[in-house]
C-alpha atoms as a PDB file:
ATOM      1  CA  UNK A   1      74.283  -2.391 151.528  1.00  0.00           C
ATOM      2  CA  UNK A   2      72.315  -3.385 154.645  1.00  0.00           C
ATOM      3  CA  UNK A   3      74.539  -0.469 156.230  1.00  0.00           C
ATOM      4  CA  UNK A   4      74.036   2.147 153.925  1.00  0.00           C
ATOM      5  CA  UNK A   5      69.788   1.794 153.907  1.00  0.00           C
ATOM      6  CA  UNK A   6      70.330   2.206 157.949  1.00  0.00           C
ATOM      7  CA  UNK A   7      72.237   5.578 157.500  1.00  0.00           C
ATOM      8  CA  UNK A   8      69.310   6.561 155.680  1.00  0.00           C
ATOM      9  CA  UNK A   9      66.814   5.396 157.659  1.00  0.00           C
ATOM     10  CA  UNK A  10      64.581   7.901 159.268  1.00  0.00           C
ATOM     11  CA  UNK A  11      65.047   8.712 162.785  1.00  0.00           C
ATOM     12  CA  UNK A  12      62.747   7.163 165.105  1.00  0.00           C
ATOM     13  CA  UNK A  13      60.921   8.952 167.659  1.00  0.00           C
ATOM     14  CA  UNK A  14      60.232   8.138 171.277  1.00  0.00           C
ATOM     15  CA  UNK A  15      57.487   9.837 173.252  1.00  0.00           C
ATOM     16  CA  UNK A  16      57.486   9.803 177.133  1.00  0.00           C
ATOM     17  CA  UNK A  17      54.395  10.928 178.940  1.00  0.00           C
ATOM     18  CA  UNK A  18      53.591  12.430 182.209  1.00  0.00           C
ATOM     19  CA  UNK A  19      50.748  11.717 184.319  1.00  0.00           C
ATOM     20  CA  UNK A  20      50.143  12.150 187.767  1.00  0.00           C
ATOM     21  CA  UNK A  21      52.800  13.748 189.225  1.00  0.00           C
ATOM     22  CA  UNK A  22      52.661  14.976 192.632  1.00  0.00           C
ATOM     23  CA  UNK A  23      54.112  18.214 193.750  1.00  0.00           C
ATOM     24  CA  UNK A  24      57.725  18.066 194.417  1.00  0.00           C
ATOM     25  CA  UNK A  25      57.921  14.249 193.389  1.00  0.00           C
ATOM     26  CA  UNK A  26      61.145  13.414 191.747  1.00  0.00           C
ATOM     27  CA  UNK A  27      60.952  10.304 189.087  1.00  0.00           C
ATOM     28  CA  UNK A  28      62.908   8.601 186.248  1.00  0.00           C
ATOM     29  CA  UNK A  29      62.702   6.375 183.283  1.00  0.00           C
ATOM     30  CA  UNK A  30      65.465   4.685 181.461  1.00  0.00           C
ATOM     31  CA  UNK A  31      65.122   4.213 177.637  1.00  0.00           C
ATOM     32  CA  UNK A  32      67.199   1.108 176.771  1.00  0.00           C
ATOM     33  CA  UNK A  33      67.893   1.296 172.706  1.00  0.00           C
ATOM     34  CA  UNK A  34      68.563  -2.475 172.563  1.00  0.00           C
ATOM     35  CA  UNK A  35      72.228  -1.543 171.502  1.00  0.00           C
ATOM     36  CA  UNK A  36      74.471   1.208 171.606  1.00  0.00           C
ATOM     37  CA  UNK A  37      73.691   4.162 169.276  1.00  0.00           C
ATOM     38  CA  UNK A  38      75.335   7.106 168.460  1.00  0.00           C
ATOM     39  CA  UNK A  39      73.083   9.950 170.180  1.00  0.00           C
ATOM     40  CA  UNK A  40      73.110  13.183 167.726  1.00  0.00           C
ATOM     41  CA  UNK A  41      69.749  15.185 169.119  1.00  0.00           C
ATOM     42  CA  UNK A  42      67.214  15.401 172.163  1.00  0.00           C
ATOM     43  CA  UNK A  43      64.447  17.422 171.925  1.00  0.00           C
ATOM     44  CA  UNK A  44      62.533  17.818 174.946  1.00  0.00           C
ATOM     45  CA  UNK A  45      59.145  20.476 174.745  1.00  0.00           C
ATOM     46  CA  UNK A  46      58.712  22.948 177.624  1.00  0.00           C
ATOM     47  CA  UNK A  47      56.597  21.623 180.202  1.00  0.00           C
ATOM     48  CA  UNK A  48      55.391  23.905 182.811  1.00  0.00           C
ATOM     49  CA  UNK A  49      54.457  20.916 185.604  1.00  0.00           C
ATOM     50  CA  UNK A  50      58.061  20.295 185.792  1.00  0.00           C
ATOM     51  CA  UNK A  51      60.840  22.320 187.656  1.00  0.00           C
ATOM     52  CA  UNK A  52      63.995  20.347 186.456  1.00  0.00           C
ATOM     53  CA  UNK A  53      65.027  17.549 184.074  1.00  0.00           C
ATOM     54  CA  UNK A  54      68.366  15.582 183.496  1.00  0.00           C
ATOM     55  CA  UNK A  55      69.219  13.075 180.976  1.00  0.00           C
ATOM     56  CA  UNK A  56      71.980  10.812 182.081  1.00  0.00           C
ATOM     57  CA  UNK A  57      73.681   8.196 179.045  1.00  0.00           C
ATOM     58  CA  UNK A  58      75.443   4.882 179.213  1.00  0.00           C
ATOM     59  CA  UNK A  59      76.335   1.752 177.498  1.00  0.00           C
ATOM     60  CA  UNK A  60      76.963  -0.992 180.013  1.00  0.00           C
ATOM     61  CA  UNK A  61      76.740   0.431 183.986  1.00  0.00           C
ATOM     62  CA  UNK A  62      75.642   3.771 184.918  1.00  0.00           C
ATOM     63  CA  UNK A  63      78.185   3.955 187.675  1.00  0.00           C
ATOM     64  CA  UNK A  64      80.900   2.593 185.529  1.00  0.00           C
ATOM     65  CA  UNK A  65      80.273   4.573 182.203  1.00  0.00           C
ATOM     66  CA  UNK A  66      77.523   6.760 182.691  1.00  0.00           C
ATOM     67  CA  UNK A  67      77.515  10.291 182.532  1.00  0.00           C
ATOM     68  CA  UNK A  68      75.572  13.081 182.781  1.00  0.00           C
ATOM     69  CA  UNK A  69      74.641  14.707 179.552  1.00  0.00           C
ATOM     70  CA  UNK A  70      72.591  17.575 180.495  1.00  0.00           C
ATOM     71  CA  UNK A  71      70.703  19.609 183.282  1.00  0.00           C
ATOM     72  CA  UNK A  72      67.704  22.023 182.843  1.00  0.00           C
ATOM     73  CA  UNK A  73      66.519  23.847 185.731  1.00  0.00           C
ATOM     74  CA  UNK A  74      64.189  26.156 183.619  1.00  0.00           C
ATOM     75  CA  UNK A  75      62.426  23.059 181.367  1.00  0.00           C
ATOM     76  CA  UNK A  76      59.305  24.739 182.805  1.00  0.00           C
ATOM     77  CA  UNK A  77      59.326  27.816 180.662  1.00  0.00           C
ATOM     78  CA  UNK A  78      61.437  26.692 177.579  1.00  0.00           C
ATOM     79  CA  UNK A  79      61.999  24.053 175.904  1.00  0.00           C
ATOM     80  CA  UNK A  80      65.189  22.172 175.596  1.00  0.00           C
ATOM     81  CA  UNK A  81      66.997  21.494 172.256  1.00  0.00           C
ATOM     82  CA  UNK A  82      70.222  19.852 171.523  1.00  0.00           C
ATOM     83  CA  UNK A  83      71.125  19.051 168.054  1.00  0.00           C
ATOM     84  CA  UNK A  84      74.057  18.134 166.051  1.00  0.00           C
ATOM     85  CA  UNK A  85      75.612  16.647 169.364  1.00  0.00           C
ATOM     86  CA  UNK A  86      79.373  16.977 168.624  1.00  0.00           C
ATOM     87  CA  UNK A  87      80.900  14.487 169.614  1.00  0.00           C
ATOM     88  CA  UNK A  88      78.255  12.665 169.869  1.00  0.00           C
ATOM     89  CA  UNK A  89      77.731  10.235 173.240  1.00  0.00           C
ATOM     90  CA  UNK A  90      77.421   6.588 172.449  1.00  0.00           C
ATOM     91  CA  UNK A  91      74.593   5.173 174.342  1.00  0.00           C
ATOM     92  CA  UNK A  92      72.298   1.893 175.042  1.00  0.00           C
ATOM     93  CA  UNK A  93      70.650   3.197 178.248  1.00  0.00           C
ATOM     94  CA  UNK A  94      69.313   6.803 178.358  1.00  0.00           C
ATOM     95  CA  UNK A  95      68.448   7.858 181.578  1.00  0.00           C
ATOM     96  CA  UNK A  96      65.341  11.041 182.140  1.00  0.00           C
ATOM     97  CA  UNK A  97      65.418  12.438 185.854  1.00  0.00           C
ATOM     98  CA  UNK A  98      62.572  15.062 186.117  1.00  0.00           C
ATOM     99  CA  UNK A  99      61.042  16.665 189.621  1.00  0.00           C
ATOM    100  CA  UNK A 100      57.688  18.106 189.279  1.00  0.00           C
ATOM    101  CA  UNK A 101      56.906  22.124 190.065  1.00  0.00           C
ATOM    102  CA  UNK A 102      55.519  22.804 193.592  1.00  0.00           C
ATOM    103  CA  UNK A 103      52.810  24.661 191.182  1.00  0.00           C
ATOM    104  CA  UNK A 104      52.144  21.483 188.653  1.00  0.00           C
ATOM    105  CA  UNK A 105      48.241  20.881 187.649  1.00  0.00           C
ATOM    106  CA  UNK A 106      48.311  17.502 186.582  1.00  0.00           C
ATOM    107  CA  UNK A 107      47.222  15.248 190.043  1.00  0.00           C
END
């Protein structure tokens, strides 16, 4: 039963803010989900301080098992939406690369 109320569990939601960034600057974060999970959607809004994002996934080494899920060079005029991920990537670690616009506003 314990199963069944997780399948229908609603999906949580995890928020990543950015502050600061400097022109050019290139940074990451790494989510860790506390155990692998079956990854079915990303949503990421458009963002116009940023000029590329990439969201790497893996369950025990990122040089071992990780691998690149997507690339967006144009996150900076629309937004990026994945859904209904087929198959979709089992994860732990989820990995955001993003490189600020030489134009960003946020200092």
């Amino acid at each position: 039963m314990a199963d069944s109320f997780t399948i229908m569990a609603l999906y949580k939601f995890t928020y990543l803010l950015t502050y600061l960034l400097i022109v050019g600057a290139r940074r990451f974060v790494v989510l860790d989900f506390g155990k692998p999970v079956l990854l079915t959607d990303v949503i990421v809004p458009m963002c116009g301080d940023l000029a590329s994002l990439s969201i790497d996934v893996w369950v025990d080494s990122e040089e071992t098992d990780g691998h690149r899920l997507v690339v967006s060079s144009d996150i900076g005029v629309c937004s990026l939406i994945m859904n209904d991920i087929m198959p979709p990537p089992v994860c732990r670690f989820l990995k955001v690369d993003y490189s600020a616009d030489f134009y960003c506003t946020k200092w």
